[in-house]
N, C-alpha and C. Protein backbone atom coordinates (compact mmCIF):
# COMPACT_ATOMS: atom_id res chain seq x y z
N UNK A 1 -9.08 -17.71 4.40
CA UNK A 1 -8.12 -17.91 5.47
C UNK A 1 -8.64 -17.19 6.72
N UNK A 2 -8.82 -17.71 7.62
CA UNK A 2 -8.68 -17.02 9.42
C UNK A 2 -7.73 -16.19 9.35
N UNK A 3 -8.57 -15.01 9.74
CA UNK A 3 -7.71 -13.73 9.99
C UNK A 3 -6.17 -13.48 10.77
N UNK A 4 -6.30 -14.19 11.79
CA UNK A 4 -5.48 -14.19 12.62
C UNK A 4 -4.10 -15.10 11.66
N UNK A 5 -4.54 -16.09 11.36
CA UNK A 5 -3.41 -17.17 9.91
C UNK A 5 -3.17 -16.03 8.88
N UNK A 6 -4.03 -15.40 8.55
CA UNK A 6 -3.78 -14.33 7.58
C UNK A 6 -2.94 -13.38 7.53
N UNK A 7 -2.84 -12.74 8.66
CA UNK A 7 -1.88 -11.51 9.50
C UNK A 7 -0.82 -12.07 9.90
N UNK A 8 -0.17 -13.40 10.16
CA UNK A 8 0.64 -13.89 10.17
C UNK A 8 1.25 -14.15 8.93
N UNK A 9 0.63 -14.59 8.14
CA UNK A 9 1.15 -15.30 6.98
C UNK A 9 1.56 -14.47 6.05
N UNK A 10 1.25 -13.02 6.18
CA UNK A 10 1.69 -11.82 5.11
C UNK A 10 2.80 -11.62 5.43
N UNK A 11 3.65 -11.17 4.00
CA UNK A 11 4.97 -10.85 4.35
C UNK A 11 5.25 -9.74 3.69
N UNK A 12 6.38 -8.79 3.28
CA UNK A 12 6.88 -8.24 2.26
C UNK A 12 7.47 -9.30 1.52
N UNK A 13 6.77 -9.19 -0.01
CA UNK A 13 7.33 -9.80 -1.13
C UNK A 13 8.39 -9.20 -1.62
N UNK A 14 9.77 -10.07 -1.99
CA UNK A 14 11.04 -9.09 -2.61
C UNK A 14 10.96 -9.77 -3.91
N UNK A 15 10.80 -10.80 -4.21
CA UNK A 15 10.69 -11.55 -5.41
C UNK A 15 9.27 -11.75 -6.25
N UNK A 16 8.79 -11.54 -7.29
CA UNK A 16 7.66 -11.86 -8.04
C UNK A 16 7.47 -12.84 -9.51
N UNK A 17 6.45 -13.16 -9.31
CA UNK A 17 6.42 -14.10 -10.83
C UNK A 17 6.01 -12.80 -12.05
N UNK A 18 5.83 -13.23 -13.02
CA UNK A 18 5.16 -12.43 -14.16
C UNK A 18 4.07 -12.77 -14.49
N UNK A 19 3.22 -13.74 -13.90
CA UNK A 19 2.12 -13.84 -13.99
C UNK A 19 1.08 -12.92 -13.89
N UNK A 20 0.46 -13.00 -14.58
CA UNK A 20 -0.63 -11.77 -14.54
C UNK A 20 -1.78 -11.73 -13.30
N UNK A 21 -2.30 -10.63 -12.76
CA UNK A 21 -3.10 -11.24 -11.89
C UNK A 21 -4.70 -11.08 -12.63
N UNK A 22 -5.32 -12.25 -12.25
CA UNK A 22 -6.58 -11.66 -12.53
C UNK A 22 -7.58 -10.51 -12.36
N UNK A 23 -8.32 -10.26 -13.29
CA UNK A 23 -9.20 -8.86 -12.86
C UNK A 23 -9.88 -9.32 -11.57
N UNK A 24 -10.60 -10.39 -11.26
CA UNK A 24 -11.37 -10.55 -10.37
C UNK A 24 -10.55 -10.61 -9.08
N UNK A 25 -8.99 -10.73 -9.07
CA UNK A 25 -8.31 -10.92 -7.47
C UNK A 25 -7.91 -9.50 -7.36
N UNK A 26 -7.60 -8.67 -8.67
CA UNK A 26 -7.65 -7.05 -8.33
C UNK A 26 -8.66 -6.46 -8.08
N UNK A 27 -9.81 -6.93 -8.45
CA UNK A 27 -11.24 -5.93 -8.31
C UNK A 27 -11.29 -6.22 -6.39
N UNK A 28 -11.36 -7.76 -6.24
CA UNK A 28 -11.03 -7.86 -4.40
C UNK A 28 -10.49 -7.06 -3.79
N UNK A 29 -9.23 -6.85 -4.36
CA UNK A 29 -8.31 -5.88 -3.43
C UNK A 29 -8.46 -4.55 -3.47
N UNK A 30 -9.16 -3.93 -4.21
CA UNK A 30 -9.28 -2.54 -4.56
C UNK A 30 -10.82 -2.55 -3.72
N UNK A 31 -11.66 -3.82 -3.43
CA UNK A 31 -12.76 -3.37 -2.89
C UNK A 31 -12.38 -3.48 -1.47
N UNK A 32 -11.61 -4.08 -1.08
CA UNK A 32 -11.04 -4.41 0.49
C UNK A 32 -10.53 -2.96 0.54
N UNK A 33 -9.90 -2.11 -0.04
CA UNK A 33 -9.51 -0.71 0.09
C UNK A 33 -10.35 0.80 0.27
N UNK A 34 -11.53 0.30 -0.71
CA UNK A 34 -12.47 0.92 -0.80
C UNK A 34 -13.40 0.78 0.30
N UNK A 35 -13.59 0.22 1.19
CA UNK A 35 -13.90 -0.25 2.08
C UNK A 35 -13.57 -0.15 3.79
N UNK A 36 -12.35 0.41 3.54
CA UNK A 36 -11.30 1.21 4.61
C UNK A 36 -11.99 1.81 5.27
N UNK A 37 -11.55 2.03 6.64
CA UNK A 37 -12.36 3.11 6.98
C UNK A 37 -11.58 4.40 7.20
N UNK A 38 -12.23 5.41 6.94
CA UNK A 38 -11.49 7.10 7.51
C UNK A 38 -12.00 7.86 7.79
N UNK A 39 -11.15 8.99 8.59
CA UNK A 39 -12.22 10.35 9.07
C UNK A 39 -12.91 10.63 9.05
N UNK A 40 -14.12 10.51 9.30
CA UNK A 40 -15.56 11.28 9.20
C UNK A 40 -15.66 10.76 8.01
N UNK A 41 -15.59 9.53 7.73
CA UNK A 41 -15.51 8.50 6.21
C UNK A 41 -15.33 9.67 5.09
N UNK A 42 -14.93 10.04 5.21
CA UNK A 42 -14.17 11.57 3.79
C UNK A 42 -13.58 10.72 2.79
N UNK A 43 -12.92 9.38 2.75
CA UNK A 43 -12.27 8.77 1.74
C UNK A 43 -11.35 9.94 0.94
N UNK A 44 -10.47 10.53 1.56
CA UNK A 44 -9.85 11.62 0.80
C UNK A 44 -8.19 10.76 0.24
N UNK A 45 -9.01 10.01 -0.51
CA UNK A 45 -7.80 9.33 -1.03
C UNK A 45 -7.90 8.49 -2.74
N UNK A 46 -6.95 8.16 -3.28
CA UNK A 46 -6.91 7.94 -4.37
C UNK A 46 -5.44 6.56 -5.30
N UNK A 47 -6.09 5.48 -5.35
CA UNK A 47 -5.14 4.32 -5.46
C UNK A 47 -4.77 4.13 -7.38
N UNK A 48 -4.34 4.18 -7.54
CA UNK A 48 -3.44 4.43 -9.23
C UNK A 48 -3.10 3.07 -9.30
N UNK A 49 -3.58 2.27 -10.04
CA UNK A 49 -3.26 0.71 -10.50
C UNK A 49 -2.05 1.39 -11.83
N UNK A 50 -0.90 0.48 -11.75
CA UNK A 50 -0.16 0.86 -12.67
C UNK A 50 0.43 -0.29 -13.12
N UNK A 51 0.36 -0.80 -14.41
CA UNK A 51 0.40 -1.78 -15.01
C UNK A 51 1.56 -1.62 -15.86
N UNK A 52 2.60 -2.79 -14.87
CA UNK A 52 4.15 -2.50 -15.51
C UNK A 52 4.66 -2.59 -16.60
N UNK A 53 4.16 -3.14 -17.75
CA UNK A 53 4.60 -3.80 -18.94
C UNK A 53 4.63 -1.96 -19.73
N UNK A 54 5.53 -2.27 -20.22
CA UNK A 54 6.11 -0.72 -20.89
C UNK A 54 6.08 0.44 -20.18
N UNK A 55 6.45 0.06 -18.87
CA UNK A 55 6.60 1.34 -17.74
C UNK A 55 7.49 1.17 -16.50
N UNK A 56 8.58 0.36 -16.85
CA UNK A 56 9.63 -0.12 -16.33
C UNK A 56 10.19 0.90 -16.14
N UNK A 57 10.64 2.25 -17.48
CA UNK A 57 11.81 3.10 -17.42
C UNK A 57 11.58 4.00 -16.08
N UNK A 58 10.03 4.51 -16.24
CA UNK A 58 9.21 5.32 -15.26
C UNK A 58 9.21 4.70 -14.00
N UNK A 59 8.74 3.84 -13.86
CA UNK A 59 8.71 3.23 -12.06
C UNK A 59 10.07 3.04 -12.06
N UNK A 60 11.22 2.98 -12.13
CA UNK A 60 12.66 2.96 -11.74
C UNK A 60 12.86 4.24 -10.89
N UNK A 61 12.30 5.13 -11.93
CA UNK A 61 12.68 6.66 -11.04
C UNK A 61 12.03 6.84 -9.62
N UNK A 62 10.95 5.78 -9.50
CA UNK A 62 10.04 6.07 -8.72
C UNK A 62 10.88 5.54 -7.40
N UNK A 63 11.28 4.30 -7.78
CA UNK A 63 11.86 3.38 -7.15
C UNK A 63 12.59 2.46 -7.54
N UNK A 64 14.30 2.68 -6.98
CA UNK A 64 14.89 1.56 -7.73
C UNK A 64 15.51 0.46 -7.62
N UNK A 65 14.31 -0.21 -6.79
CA UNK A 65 14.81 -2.11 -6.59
C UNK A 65 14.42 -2.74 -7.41
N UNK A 66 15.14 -3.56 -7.83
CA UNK A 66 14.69 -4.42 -9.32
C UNK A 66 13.75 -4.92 -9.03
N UNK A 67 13.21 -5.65 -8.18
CA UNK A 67 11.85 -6.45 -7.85
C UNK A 67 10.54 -5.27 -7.42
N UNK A 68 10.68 -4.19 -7.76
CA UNK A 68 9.58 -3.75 -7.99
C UNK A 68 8.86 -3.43 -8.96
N UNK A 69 9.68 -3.67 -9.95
CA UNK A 69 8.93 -3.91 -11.29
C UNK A 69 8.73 -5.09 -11.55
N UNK A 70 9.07 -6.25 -10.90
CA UNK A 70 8.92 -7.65 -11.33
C UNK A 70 7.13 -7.76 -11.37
N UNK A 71 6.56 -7.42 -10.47
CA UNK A 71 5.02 -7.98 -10.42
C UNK A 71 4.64 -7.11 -11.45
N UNK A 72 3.41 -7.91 -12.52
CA UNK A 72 2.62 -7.38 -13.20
C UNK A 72 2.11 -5.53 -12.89
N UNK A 73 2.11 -5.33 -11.91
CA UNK A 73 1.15 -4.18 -11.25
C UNK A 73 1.98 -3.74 -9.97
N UNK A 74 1.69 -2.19 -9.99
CA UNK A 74 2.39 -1.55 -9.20
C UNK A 74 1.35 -0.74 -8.87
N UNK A 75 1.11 -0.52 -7.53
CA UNK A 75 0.09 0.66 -6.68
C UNK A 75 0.49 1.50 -6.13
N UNK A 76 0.19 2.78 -6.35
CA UNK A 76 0.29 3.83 -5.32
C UNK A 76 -1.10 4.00 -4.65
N UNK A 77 -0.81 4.64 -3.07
CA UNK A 77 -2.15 5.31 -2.32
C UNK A 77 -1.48 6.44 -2.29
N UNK A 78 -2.53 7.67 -2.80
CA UNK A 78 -2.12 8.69 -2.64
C UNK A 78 -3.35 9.65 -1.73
N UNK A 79 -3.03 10.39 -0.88
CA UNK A 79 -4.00 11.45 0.14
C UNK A 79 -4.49 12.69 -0.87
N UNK A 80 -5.32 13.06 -0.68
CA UNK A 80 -6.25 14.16 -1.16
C UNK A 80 -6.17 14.99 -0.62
N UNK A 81 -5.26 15.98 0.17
CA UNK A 81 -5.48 16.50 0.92
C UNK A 81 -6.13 17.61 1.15
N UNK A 82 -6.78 18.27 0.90
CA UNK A 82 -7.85 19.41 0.88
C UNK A 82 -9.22 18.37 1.44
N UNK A 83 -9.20 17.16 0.60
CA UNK A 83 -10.87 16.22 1.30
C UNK A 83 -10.81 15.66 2.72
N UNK A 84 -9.69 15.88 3.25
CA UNK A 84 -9.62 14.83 4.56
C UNK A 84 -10.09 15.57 5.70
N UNK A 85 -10.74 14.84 6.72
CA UNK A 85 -11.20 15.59 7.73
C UNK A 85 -9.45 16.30 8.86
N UNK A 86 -9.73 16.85 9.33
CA UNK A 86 -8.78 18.13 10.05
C UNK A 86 -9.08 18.10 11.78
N UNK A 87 -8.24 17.85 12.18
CA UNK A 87 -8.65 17.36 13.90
C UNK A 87 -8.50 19.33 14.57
N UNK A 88 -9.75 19.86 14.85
CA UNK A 88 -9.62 21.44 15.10
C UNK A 88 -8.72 21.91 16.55
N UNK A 89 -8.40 20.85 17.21
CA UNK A 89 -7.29 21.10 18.26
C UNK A 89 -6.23 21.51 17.44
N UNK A 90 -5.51 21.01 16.72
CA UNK A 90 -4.37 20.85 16.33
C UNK A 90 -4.24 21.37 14.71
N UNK A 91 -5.02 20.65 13.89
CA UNK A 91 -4.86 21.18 12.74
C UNK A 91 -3.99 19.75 11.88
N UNK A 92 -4.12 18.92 12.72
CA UNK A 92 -3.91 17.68 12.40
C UNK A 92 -4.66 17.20 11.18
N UNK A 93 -4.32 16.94 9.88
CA UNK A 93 -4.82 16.67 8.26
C UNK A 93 -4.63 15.11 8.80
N UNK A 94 -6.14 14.40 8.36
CA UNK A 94 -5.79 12.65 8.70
C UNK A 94 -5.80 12.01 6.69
N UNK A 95 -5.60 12.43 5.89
CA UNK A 95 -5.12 12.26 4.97
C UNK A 95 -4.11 11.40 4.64
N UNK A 96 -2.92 11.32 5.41
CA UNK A 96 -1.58 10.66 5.35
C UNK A 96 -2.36 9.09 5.82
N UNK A 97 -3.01 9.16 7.03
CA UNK A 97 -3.62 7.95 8.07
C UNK A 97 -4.54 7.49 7.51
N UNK A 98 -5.77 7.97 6.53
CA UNK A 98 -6.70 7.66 5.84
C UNK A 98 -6.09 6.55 4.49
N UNK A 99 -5.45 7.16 4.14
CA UNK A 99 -4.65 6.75 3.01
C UNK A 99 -3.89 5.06 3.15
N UNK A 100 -3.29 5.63 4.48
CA UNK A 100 -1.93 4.15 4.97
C UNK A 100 -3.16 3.14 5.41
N UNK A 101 -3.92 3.22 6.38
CA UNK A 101 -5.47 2.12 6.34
C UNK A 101 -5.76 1.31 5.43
N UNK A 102 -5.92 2.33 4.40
CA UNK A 102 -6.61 1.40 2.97
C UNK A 102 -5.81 0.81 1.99
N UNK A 103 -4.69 1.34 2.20
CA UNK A 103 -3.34 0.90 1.48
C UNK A 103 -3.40 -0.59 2.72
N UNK A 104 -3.05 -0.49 4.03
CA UNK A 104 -2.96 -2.08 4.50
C UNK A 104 -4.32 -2.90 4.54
N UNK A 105 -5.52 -2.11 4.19
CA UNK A 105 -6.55 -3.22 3.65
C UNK A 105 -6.30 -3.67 2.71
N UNK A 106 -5.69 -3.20 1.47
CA UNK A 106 -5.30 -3.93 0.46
C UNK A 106 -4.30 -4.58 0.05
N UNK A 107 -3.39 -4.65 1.05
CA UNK A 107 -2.46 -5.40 1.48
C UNK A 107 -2.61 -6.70 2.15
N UNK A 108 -3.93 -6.53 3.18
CA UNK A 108 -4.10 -7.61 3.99
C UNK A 108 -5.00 -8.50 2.53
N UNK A 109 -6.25 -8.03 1.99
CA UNK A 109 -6.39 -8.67 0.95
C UNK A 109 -5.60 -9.43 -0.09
N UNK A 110 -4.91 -8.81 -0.28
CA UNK A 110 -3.71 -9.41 -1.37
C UNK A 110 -3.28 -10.57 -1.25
N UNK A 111 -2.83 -10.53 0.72
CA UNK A 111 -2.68 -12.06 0.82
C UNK A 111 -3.37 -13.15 0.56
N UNK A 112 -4.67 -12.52 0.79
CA UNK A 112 -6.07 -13.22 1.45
C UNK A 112 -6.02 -14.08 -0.07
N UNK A 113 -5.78 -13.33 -1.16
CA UNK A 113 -6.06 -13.71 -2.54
C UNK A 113 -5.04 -14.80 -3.33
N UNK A 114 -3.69 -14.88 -2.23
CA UNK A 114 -2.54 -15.68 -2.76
C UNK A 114 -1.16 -14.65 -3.54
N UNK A 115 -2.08 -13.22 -3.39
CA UNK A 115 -0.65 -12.13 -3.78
C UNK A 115 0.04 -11.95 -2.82
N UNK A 116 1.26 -11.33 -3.25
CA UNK A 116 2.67 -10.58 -2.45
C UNK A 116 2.50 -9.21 -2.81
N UNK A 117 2.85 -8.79 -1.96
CA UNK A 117 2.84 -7.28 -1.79
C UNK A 117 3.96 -6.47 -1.00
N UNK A 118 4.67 -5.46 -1.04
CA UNK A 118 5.42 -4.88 -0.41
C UNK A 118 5.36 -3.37 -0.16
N UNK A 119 4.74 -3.03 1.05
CA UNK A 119 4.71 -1.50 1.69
C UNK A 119 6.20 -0.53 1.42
N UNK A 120 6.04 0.23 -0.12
CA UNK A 120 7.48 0.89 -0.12
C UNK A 120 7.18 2.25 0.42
N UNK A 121 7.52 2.39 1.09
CA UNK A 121 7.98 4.42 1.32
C UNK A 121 8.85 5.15 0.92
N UNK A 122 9.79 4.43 0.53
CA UNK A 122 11.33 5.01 0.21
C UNK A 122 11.36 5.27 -1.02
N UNK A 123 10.42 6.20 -1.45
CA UNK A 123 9.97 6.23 -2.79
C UNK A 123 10.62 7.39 -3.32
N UNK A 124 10.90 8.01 -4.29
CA UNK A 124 11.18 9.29 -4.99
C UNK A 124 9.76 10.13 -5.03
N UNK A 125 9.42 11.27 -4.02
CA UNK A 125 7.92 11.73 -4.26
C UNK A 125 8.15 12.61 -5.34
N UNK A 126 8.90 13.30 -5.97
CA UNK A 126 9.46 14.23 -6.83
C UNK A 126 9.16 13.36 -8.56
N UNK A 127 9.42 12.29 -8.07
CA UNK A 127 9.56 11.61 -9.51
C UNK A 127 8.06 10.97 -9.68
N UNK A 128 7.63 10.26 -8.20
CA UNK A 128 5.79 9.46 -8.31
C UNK A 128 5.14 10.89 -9.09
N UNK A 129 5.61 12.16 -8.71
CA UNK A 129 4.38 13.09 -8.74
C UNK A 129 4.62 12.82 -9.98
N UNK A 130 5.35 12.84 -11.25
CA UNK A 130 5.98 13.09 -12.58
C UNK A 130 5.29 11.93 -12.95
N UNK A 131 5.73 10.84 -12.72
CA UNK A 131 5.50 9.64 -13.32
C UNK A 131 3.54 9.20 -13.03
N UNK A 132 3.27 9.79 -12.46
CA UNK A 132 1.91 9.49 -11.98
C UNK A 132 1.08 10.81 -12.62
N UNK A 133 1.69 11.81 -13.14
CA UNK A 133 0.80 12.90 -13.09
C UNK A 133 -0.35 13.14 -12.22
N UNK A 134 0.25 13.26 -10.95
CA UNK A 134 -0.40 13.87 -9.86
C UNK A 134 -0.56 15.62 -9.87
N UNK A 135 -1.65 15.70 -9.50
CA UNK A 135 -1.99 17.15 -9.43
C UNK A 135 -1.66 17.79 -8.07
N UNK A 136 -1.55 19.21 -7.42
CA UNK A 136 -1.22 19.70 -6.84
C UNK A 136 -2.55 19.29 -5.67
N UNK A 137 -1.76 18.85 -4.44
CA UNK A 137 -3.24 18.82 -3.63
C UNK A 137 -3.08 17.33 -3.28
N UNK A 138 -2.25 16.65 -3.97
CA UNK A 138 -2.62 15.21 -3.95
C UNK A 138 -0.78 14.57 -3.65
N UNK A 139 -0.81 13.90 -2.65
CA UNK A 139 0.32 13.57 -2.05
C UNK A 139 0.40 12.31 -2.58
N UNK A 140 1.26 11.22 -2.77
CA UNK A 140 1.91 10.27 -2.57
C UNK A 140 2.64 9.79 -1.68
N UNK A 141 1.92 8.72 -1.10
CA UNK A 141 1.73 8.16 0.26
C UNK A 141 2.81 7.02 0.47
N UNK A 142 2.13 6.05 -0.68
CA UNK A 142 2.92 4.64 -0.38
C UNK A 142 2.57 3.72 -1.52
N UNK A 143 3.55 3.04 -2.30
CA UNK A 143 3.31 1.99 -3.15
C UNK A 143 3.65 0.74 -2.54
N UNK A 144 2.89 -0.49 -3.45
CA UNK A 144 3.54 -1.99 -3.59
C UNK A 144 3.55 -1.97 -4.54
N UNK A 145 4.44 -3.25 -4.84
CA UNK A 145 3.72 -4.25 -6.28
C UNK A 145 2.81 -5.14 -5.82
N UNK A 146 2.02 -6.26 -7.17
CA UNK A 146 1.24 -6.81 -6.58
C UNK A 146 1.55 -7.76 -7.91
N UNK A 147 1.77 -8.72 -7.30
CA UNK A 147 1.29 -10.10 -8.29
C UNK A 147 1.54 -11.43 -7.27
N UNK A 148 1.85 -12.15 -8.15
CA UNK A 148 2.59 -13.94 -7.25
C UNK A 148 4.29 -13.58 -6.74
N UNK A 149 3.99 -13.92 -5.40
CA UNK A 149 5.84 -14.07 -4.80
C UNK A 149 6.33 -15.28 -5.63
N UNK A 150 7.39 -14.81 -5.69
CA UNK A 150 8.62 -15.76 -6.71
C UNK A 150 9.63 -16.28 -5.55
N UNK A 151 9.20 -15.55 -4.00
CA UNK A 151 10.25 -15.83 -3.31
C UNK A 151 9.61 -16.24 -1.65
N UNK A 152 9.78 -16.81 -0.32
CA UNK A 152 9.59 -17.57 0.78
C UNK A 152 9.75 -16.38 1.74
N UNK A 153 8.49 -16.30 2.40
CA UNK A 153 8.58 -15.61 3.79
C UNK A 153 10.06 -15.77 4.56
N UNK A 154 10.72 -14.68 5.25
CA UNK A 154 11.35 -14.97 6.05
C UNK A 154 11.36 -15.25 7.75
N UNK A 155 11.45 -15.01 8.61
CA UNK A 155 11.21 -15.08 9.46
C UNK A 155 10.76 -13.67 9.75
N UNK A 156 9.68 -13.25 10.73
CA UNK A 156 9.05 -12.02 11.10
C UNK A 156 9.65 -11.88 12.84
N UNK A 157 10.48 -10.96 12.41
CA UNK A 157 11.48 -10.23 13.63
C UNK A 157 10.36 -8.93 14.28
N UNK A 158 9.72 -9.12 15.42
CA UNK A 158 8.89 -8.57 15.95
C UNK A 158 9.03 -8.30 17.38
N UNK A 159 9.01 -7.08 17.68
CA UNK A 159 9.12 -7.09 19.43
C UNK A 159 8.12 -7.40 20.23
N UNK A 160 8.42 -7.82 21.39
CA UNK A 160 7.53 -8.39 21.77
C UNK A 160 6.12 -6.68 22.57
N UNK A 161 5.05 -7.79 22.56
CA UNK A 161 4.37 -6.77 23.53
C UNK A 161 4.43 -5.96 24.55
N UNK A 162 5.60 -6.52 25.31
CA UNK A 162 5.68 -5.60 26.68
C UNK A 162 6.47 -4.00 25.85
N UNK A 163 7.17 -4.50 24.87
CA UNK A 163 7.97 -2.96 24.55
C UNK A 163 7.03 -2.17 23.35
N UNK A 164 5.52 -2.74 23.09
CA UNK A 164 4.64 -1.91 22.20
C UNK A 164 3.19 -1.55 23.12
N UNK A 165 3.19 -2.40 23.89
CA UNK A 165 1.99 -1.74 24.82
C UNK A 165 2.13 -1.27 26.08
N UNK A 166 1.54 0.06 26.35
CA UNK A 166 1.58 0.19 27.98
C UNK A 166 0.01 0.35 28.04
N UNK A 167 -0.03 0.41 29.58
CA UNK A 167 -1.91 0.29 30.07
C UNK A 167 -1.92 1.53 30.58
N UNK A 168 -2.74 1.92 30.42
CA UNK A 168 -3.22 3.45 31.40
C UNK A 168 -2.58 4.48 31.25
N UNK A 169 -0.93 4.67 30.89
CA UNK A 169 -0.20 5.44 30.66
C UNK A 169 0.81 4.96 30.27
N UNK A 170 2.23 6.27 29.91
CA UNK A 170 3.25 5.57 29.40
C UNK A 170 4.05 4.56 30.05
């Protein structure tokens, strides 16, 4: 697909099939991620394929809309944070930003592949850390699911340019 058809055509998926996805349309999307770019390319990040079938009880806590357990597979991006480069003005950690990049490269892939995907944040981080056995050091960023939409784009409610870009200043 043309990029530009592509970026249009992605949506948040609320509905999923149970179809399984293939290894070869996940190995795509995990290389479209891997592939990201970040800070001083540090890659201080880490994506957890989580494969829903007998892990329904666990991803609930994580998150609890019924259609996020519907797709075969559930992803977290999680930041590394001790590996990420550190902006020395500020003290600014790009970890969080490294992370959200490669999480929407593999998002934009997903489509590319005929998957649905949905950017959750509204996650339980208390419960991902539990349910993920995440180690100390390592944040939880952002999940989707990932398989076939079961359900129709809606319309994409977007502001226009004049109220997201200014030139030269604010």
């Amino acid at each position: 697909m043309e990029f530009a058809e592509l970026i249009a055509a992605r949506y948040s998926v609320r509905a999923y099939r149970p179809d399984p996805v293939p290894d070869d349309k996940l190995a795509a999307v995990l290389e479209a991620m891997r592939l990201a770019p970040t800070a001083a390319n540090r890659q201080p990040l880490r994506f957890i394929v989580v494969h829903t079938a007998g892990r329904l009880h666990d991803l609930k806590r994580v998150y609890g809309a019924d259609w996020f357990t519907q797709a075969p597979i559930v992803i977290c991006a999680c930041a590394i944070v001790s590996e990420a480069w550190v902006r020395s003005s500020d003290g600014k950690n790009s970890s969080d930003i490294d992370a959200a990049i490669a999480m929407d490269h593999l998002i934009l892939a997903a489509a590319n592949e005929g998957l649905g995907t949905c950017w959750i944040c509204a996650f339980d981080p208390v419960a991902a850390r539990d349910v993920l056995g995440l180690p100390d050091g390592v944040e939880p960023i952002a999940f989707t699911p990932l398989g076939y939409p079961a359900d129709s784009p809606r319309e994409k409610k977007r502001k226009p340019l004049s109220e997201l870009v200014s030139y030269e200043r604010w």
